[in-house]
Every structure is written in C-alpha cells, then in structure tokens.
C-alpha atoms as a PDB file:
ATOM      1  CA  UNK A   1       0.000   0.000   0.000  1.00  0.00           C
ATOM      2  CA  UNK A   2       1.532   3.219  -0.737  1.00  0.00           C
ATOM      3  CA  UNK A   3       1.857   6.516   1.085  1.00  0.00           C
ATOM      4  CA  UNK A   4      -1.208   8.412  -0.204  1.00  0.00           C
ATOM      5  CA  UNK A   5      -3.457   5.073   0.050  1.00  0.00           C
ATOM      6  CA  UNK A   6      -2.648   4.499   3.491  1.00  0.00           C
ATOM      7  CA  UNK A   7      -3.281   8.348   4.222  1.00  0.00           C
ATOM      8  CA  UNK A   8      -6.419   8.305   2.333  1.00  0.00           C
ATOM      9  CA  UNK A   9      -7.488   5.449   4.649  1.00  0.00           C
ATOM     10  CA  UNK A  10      -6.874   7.018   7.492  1.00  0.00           C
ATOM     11  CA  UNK A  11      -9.018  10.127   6.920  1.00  0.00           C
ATOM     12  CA  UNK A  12     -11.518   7.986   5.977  1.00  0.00           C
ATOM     13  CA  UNK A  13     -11.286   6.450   9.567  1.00  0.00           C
ATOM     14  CA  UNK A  14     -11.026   9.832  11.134  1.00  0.00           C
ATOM     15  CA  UNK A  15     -13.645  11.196   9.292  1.00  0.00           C
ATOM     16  CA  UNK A  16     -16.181   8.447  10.339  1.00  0.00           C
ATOM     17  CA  UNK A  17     -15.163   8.518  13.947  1.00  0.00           C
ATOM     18  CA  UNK A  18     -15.805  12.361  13.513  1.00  0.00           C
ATOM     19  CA  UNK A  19     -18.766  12.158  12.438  1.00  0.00           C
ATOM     20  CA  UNK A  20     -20.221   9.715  14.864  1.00  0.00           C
ATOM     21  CA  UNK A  21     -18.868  12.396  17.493  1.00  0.00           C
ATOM     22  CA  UNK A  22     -20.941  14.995  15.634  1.00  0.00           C
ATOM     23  CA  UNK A  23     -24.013  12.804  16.003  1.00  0.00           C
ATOM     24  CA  UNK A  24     -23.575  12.537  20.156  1.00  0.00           C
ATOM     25  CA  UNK A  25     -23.066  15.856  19.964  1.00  0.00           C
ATOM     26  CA  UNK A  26     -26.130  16.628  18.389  1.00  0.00           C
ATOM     27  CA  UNK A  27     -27.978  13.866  20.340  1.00  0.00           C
ATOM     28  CA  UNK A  28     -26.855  16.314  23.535  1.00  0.00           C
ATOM     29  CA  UNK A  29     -28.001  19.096  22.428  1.00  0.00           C
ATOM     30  CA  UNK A  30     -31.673  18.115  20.980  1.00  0.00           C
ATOM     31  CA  UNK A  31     -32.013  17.143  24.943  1.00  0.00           C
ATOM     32  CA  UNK A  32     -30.655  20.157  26.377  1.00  0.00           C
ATOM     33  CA  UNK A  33     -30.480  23.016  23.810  1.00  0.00           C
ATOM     34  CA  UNK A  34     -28.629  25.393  26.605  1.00  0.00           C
ATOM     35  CA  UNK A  35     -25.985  22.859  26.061  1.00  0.00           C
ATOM     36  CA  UNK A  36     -24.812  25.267  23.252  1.00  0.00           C
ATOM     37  CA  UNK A  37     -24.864  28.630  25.665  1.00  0.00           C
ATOM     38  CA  UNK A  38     -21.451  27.467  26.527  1.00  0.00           C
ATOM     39  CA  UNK A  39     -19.985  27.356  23.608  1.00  0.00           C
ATOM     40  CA  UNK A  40     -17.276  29.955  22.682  1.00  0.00           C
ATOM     41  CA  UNK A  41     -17.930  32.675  19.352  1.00  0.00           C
ATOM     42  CA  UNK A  42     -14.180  32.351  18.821  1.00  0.00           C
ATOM     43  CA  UNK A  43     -13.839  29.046  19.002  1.00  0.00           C
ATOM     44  CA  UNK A  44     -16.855  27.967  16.819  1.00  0.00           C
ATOM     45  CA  UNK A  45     -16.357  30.519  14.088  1.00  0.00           C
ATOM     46  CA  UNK A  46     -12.399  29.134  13.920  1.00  0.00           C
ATOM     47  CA  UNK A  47     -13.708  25.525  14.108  1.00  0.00           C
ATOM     48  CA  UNK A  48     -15.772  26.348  11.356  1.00  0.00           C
ATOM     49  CA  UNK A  49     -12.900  27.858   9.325  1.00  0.00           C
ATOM     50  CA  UNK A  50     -10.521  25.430   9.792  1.00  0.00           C
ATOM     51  CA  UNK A  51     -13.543  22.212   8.915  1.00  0.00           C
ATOM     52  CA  UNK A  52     -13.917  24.265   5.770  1.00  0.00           C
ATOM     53  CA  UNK A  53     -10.143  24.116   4.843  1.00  0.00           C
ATOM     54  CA  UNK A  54      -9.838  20.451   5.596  1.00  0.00           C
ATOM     55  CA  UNK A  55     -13.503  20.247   3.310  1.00  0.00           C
ATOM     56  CA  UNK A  56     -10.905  21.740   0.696  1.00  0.00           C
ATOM     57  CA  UNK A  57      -7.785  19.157   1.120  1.00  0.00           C
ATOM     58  CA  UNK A  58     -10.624  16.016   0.934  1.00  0.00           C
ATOM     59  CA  UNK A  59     -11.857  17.821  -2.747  1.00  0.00           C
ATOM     60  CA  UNK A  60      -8.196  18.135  -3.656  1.00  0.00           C
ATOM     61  CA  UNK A  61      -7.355  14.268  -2.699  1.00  0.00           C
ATOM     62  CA  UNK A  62     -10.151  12.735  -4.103  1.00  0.00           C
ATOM     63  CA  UNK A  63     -11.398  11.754  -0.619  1.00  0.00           C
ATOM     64  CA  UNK A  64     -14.910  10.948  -1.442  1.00  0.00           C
ATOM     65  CA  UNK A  65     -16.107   9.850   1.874  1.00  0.00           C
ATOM     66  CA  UNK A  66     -14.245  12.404   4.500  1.00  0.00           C
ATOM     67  CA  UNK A  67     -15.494  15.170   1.643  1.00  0.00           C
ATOM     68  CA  UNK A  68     -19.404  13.954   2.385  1.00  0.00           C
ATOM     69  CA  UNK A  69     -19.127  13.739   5.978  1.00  0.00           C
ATOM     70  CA  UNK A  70     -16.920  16.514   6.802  1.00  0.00           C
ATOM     71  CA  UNK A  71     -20.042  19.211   5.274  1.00  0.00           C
ATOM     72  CA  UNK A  72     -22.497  17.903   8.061  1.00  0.00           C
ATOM     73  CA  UNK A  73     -19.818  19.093  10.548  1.00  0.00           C
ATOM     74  CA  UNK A  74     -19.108  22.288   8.877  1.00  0.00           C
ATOM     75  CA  UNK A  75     -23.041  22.626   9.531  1.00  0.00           C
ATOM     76  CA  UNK A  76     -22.825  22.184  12.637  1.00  0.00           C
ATOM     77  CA  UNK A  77     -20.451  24.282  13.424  1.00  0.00           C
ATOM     78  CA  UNK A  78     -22.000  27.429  11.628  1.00  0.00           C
ATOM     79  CA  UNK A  79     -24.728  26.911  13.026  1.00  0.00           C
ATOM     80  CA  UNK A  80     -23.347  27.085  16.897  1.00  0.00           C
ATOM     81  CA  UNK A  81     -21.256  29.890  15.700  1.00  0.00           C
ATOM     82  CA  UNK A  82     -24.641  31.369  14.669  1.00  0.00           C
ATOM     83  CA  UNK A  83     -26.790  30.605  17.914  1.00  0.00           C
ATOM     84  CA  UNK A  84     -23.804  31.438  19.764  1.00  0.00           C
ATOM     85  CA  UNK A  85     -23.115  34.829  17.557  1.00  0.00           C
ATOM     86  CA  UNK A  86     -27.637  35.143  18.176  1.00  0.00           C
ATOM     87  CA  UNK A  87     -27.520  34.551  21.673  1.00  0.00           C
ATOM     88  CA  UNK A  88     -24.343  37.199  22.778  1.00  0.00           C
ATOM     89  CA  UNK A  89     -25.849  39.905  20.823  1.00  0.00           C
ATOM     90  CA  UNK A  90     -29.507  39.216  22.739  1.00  0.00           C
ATOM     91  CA  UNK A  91     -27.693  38.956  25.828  1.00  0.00           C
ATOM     92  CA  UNK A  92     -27.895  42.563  27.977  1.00  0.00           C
ATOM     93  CA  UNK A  93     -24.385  43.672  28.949  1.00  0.00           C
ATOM     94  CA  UNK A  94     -23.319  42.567  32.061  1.00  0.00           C
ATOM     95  CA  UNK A  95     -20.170  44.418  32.514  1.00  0.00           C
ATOM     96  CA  UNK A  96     -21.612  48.227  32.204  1.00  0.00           C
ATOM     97  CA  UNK A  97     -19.472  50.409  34.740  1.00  0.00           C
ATOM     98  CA  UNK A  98     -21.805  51.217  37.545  1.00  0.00           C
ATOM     99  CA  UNK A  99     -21.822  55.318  38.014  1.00  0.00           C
END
C-alpha cells in the first residue's frame, strides 16, 4: 500500500469517527439546547474555518467519503457559531461600569 493510500485510509477512519462524534453531539443538544450557551464565538467561528479548509484538502485528494461527511460538521459548526453569535448579541451587557 503506498503513502497516499494508506493516508487516504486514514481520513476515511477519522472522518467516520468524527462524524459519529458529531451525532452525540447533536444527540446532547436536541435534549438540552442550553448545552450550546457554553460554547465559545471564537472558538466555533475558527472551528468552522478550519472544517472548511480540511472540506478543501478532501476535494483536492479525491477523498470521497471524509469530503461527504466533513459538510455535516461544517453545519454544525456554523450553526453554533450562529446561535452562539444570536444569543451574545440578545444577551444585555453585564459588565456596564456602575456610576
């Protein structure tokens, strides 16, 4: 098996364990949908990015399987970057200087 086979292979591993990850983490957060009040703007909206740029390296390889399942994680994480975008900006601010 040569180099790019093997690698191949392995995404396609990773990319199936990640996506059974994304599907407990949705199976958390249809139960308890303040599960996602925790999560970080930053951290979604570079989560996002960076799923996006390995969407790009599966397209370039050929990777057929990690390309499918990696766009049901990039929706995910737009959307918590969304909610969690939504919910900041409803929030009142809660560090006004008292006068």
């Amino acid at each position: 098996m040569d180099t790019m086979a093997l690698a191949n292979l392995l995404l396609d591993v990773a990319s199936a364990i990640n996506f059974i990850a994304l599907l407990w983490m949705l199976r958390a957060i249809i139960k308890n949908r303040n599960v996602l009040r925790g999560y970080s703007i930053v951290g979604s909206f570079l989560t996002f990015v960076s799923i996006v740029g390995f969407e790009l390296a599966y397209h370039l390889l050929g990777n057929t399987i990690g390309f499918i399942l990696g766009w049901f994680t990039v929706a995910f994480w737009f959307i918590a970057f969304v909610y969690s975008l939504k919910q900041k900006l409803r929030s009142p601010k809660q560090n006004k200087p008292v006068s």
